[in-house]
PDB file of N, CA and C in Angstrom:
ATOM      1  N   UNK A   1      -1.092   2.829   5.545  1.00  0.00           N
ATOM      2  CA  UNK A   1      -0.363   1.757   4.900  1.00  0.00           C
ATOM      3  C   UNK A   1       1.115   1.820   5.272  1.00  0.00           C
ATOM      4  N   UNK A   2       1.321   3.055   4.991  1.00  0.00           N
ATOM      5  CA  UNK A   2       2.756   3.381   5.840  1.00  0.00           C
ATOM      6  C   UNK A   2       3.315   1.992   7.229  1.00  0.00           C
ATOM      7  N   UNK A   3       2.339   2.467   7.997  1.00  0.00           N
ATOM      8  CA  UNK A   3       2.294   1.925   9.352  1.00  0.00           C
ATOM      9  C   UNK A   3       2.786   0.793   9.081  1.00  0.00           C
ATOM     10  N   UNK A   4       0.913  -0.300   8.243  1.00  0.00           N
ATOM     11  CA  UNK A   4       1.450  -1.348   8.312  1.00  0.00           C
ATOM     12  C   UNK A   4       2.713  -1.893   7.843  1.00  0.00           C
ATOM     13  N   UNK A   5       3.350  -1.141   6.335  1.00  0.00           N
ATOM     14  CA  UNK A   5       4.712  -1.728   6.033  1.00  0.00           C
ATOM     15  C   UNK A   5       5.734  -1.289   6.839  1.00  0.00           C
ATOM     16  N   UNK A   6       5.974  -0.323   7.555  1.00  0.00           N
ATOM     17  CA  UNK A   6       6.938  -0.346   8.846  1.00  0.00           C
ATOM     18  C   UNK A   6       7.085  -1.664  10.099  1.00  0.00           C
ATOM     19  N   UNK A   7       5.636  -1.877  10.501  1.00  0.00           N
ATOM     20  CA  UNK A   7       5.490  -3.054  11.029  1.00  0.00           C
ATOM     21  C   UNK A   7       5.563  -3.814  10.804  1.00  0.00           C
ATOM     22  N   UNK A   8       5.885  -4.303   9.514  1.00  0.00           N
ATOM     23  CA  UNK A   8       5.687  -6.110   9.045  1.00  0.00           C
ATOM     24  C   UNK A   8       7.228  -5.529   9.218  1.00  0.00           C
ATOM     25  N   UNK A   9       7.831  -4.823   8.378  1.00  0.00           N
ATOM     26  CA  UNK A   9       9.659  -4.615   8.305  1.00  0.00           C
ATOM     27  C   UNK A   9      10.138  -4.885  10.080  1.00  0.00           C
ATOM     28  N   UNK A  10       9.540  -4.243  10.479  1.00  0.00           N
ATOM     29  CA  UNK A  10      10.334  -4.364  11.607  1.00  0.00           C
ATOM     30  C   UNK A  10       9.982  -6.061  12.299  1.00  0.00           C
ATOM     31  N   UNK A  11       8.994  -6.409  12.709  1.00  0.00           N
ATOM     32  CA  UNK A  11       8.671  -8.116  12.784  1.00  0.00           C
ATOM     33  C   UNK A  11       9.694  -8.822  11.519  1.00  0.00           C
ATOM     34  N   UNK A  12      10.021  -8.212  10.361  1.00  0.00           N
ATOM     35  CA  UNK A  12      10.549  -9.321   9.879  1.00  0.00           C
ATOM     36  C   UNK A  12      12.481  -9.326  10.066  1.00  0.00           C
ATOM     37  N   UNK A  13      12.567  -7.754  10.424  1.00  0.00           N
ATOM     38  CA  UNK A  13      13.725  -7.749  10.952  1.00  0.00           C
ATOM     39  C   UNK A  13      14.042  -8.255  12.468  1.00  0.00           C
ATOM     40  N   UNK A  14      13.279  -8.941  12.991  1.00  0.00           N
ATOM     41  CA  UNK A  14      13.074  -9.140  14.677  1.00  0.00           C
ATOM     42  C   UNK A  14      13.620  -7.842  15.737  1.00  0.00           C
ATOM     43  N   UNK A  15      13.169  -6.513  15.175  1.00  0.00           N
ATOM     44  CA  UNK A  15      13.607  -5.456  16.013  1.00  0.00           C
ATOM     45  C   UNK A  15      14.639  -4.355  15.811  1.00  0.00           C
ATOM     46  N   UNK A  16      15.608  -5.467  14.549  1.00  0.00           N
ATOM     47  CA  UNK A  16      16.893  -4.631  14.401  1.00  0.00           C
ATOM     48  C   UNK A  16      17.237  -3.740  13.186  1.00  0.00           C
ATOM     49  N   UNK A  17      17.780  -2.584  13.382  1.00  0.00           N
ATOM     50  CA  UNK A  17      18.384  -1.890  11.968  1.00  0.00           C
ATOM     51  C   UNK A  17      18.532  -2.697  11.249  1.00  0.00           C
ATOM     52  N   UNK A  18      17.655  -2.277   9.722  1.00  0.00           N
ATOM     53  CA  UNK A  18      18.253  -2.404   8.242  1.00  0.00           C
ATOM     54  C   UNK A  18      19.566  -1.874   7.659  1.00  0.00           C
ATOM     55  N   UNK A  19      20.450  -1.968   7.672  1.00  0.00           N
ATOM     56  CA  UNK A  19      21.550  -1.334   6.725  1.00  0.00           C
ATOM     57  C   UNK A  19      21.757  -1.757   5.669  1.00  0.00           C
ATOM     58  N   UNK A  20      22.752  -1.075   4.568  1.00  0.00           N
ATOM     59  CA  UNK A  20      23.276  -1.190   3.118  1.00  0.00           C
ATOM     60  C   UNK A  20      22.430  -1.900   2.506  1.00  0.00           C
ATOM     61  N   UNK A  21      21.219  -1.385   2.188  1.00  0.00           N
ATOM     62  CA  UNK A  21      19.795  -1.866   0.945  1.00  0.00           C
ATOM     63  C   UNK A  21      20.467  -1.744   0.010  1.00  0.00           C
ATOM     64  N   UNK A  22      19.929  -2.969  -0.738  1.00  0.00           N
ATOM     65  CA  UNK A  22      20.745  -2.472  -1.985  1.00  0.00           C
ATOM     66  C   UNK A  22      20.221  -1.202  -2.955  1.00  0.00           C
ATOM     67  N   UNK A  23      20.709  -0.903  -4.367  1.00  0.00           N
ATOM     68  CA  UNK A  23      20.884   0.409  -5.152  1.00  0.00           C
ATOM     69  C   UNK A  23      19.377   0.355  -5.793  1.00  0.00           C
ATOM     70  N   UNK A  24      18.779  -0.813  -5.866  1.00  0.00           N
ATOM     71  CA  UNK A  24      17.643  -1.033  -6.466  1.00  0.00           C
ATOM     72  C   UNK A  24      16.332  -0.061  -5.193  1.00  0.00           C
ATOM     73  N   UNK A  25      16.432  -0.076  -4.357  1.00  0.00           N
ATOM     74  CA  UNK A  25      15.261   0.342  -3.398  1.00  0.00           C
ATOM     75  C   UNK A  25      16.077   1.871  -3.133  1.00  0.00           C
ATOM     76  N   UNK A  26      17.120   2.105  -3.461  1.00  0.00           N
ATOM     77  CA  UNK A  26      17.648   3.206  -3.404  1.00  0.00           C
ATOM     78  C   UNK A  26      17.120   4.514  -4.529  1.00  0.00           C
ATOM     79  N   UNK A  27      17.165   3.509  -5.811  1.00  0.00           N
ATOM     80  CA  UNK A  27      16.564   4.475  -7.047  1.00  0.00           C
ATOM     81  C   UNK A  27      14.970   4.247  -7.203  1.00  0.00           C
ATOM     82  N   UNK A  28      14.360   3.021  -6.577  1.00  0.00           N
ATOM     83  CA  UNK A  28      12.971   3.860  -6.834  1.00  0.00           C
ATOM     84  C   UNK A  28      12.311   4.872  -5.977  1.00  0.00           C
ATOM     85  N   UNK A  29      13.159   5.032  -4.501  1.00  0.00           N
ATOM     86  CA  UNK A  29      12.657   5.767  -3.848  1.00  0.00           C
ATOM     87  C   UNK A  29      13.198   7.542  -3.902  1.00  0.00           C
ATOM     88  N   UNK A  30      14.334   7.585  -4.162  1.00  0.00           N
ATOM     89  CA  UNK A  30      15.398   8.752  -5.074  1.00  0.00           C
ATOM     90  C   UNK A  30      15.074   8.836  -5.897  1.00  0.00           C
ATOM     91  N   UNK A  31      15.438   8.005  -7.295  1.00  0.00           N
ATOM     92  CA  UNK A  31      16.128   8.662  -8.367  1.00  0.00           C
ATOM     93  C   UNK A  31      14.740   9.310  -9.279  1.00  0.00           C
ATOM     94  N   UNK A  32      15.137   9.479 -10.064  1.00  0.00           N
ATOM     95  CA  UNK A  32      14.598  10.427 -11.087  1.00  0.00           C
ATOM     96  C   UNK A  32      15.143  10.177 -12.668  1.00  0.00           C
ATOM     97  N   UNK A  33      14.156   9.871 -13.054  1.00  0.00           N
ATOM     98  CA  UNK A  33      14.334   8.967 -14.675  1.00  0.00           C
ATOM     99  C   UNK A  33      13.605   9.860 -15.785  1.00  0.00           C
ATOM    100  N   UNK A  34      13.021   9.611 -15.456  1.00  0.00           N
ATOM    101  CA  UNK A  34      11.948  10.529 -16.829  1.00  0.00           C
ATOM    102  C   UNK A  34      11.298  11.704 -16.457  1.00  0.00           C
ATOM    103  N   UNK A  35      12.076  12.624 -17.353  1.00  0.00           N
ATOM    104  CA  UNK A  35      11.944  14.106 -17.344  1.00  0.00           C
ATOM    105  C   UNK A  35      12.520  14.441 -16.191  1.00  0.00           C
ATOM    106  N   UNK A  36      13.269  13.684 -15.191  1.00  0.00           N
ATOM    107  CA  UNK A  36      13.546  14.409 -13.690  1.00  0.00           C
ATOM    108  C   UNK A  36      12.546  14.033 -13.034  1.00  0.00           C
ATOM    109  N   UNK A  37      10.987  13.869 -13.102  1.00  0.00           N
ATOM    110  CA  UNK A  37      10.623  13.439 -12.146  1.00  0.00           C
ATOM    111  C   UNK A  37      10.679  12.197 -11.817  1.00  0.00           C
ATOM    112  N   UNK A  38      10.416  12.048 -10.098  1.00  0.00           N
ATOM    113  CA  UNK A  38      10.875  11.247  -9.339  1.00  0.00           C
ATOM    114  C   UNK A  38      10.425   9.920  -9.458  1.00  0.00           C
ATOM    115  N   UNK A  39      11.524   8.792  -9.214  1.00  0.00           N
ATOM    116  CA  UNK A  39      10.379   7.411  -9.948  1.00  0.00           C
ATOM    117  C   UNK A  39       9.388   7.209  -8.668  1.00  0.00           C
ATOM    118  N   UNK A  40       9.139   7.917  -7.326  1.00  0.00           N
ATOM    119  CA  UNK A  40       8.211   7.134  -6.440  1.00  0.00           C
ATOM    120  C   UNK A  40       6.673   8.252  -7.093  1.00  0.00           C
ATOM    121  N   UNK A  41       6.975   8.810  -7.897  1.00  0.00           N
ATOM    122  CA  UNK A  41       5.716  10.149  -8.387  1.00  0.00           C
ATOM    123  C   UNK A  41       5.362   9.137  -9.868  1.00  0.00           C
ATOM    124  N   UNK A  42       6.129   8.735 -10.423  1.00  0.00           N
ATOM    125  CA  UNK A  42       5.730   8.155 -11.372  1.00  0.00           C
ATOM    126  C   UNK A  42       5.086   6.494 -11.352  1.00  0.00           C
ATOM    127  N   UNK A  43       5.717   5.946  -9.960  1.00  0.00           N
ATOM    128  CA  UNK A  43       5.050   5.014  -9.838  1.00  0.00           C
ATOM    129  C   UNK A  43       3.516   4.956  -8.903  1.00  0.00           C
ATOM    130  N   UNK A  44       3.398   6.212  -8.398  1.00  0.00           N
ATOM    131  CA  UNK A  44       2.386   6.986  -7.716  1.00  0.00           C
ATOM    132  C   UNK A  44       1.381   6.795  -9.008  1.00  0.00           C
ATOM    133  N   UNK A  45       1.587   7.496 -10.296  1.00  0.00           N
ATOM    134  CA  UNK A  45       0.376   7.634 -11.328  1.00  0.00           C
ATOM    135  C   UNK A  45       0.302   6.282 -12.001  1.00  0.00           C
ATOM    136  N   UNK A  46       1.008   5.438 -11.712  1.00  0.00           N
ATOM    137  CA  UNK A  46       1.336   4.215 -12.398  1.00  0.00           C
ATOM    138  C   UNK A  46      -0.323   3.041 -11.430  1.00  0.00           C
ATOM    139  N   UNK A  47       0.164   3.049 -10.156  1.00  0.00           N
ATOM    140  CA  UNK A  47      -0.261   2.334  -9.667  1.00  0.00           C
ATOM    141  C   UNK A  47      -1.678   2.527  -8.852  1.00  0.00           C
ATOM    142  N   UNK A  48      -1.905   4.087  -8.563  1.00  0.00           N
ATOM    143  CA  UNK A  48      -3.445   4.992  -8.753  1.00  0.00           C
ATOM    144  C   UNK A  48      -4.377   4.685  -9.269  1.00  0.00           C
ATOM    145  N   UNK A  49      -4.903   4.838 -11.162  1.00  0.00           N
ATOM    146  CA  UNK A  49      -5.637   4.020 -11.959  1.00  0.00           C
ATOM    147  C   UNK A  49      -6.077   2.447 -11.789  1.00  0.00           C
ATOM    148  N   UNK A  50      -5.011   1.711 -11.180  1.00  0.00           N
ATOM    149  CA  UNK A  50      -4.762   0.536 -10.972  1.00  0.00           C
ATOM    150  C   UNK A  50      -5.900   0.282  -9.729  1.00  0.00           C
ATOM    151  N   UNK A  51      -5.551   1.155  -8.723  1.00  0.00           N
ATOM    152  CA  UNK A  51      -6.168   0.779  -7.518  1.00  0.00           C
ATOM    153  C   UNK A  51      -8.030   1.289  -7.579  1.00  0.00           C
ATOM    154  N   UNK A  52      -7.805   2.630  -8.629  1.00  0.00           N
ATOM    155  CA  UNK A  52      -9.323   3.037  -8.761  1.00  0.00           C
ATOM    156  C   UNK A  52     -10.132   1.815  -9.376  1.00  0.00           C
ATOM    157  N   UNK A  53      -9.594   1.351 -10.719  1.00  0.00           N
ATOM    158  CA  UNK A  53     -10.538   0.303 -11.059  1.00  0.00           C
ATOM    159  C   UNK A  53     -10.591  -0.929 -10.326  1.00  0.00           C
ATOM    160  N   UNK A  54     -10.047  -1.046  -9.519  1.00  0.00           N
ATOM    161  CA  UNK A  54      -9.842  -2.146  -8.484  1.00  0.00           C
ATOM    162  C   UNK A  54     -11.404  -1.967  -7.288  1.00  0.00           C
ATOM    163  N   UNK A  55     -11.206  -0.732  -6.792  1.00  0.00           N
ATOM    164  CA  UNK A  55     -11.897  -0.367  -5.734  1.00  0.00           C
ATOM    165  C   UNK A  55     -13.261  -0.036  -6.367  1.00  0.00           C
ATOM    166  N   UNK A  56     -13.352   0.387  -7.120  1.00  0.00           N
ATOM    167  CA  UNK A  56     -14.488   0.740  -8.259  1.00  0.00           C
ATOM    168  C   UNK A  56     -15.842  -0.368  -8.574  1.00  0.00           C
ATOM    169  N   UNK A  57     -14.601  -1.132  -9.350  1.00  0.00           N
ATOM    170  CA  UNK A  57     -15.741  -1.728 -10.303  1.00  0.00           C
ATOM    171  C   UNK A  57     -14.930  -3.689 -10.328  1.00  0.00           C
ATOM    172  N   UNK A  58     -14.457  -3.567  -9.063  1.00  0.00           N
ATOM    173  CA  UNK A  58     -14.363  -5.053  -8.675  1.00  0.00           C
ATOM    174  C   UNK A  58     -14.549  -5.452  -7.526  1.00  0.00           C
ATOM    175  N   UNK A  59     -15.336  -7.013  -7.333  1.00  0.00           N
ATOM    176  CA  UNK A  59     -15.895  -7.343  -5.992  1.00  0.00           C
ATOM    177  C   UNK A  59     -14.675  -6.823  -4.663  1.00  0.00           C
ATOM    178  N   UNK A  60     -13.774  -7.407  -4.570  1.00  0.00           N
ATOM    179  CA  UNK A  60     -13.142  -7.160  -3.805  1.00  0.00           C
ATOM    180  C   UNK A  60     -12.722  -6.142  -3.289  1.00  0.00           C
ATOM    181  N   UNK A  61     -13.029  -4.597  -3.847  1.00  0.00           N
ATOM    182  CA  UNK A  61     -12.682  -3.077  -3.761  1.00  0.00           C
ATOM    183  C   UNK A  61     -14.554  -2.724  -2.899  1.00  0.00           C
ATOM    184  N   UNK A  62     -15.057  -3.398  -3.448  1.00  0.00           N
ATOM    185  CA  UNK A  62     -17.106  -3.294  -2.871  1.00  0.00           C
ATOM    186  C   UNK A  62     -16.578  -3.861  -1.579  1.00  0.00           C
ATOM    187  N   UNK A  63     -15.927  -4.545  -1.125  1.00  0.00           N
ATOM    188  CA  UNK A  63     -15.801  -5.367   0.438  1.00  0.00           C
ATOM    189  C   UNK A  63     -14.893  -4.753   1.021  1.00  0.00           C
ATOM    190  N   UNK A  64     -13.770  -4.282   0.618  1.00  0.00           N
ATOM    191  CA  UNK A  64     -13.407  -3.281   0.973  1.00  0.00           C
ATOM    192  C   UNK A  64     -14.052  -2.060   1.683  1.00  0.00           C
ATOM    193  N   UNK A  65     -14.468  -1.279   1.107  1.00  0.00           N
ATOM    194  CA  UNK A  65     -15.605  -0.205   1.059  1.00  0.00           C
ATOM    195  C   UNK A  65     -16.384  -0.292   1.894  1.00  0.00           C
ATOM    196  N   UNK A  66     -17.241  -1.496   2.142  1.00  0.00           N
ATOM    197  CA  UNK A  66     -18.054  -2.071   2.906  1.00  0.00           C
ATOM    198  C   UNK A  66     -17.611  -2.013   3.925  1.00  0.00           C
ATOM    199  N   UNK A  67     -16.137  -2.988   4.843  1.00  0.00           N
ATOM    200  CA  UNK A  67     -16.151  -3.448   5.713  1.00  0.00           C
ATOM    201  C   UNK A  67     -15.215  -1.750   6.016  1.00  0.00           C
ATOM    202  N   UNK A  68     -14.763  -0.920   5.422  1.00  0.00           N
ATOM    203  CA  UNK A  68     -13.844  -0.305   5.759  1.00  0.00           C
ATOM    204  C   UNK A  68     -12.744  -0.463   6.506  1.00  0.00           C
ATOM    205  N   UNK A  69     -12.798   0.762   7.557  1.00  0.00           N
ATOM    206  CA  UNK A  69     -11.547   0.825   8.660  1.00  0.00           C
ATOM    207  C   UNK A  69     -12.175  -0.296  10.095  1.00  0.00           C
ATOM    208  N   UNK A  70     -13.576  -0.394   9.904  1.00  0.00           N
ATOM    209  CA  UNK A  70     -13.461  -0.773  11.625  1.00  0.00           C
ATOM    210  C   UNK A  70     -14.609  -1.925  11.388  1.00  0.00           C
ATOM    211  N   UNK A  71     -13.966  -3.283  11.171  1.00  0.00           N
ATOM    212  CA  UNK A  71     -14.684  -4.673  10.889  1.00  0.00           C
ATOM    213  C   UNK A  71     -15.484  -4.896  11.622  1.00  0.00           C
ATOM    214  N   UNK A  72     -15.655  -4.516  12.991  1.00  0.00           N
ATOM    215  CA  UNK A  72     -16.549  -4.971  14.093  1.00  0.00           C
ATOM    216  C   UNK A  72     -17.785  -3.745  13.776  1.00  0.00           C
ATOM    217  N   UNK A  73     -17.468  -2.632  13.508  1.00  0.00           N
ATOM    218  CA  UNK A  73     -18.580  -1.914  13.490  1.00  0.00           C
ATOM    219  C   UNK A  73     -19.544  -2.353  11.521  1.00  0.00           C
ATOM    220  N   UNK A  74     -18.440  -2.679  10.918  1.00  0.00           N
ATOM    221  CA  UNK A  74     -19.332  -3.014   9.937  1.00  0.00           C
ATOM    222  C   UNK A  74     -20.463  -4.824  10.180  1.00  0.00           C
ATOM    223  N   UNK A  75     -19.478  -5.584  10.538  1.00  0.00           N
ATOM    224  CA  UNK A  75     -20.467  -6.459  11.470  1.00  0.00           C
ATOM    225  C   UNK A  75     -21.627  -6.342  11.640  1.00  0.00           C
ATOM    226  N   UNK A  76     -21.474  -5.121  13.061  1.00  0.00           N
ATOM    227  CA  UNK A  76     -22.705  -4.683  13.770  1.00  0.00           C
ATOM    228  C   UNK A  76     -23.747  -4.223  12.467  1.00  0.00           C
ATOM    229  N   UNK A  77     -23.307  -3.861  11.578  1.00  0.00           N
ATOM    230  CA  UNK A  77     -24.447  -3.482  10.684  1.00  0.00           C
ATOM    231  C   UNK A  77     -24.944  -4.221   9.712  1.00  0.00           C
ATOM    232  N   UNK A  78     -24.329  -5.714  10.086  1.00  0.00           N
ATOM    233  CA  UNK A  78     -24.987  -6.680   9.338  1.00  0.00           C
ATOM    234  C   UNK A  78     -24.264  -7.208   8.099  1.00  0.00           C
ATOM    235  N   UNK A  79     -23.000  -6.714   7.757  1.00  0.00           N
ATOM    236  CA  UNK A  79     -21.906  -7.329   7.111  1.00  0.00           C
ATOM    237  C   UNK A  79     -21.563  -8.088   6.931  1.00  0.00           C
ATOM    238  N   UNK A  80     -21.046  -9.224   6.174  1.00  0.00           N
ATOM    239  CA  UNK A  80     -20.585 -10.124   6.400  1.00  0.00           C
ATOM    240  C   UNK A  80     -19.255 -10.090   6.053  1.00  0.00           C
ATOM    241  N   UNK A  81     -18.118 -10.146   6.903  1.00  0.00           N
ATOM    242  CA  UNK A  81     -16.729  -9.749   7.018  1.00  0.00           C
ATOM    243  C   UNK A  81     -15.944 -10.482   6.894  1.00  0.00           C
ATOM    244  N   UNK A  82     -16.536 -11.677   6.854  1.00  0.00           N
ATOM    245  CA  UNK A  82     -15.552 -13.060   6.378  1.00  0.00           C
ATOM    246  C   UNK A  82     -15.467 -13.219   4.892  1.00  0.00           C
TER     247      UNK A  82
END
């Protein structure tokens, strides 16, 4: 996921350095609010649960699953990927 959000950033920057982000993308990726730990750890347990019942026990997490990493090979096995 990494990847892909590096890649859309950079396509949407057409190639060039980001500078002076503002303070807001500064403190969720830094700072540290509650108890000291870090807000990207707290939004880590925040948004986890979120994605389990997602992937779990909703259609769209089953197609997921299904089609996985490689659409053409789930295809081949009779998928329907659209």
């Amino acid at each position: 996921m990494m990847l892909v959000c590096s890649g859309l950033a950079y396509m949407l920057a057409a190639g060039q350095s980001i500078y002076q982000l503002p303070d807001s993308f500064v403190w969720l990726g830094r700072g540290a609010d509650l108890f000291q730990i870090p807000n990207a750890v707290i939004l880590m347990l925040v948004l986890y649960p979120i994605a389990h019942v997602m992937m779990s026990n909703m259609r769209i997490g089953r197609y997921l699953y299904a089609v996985g990493g490689n659409r053409e090979a789930a295809e081949f096995s009779g998928i329907n990927v659209r």
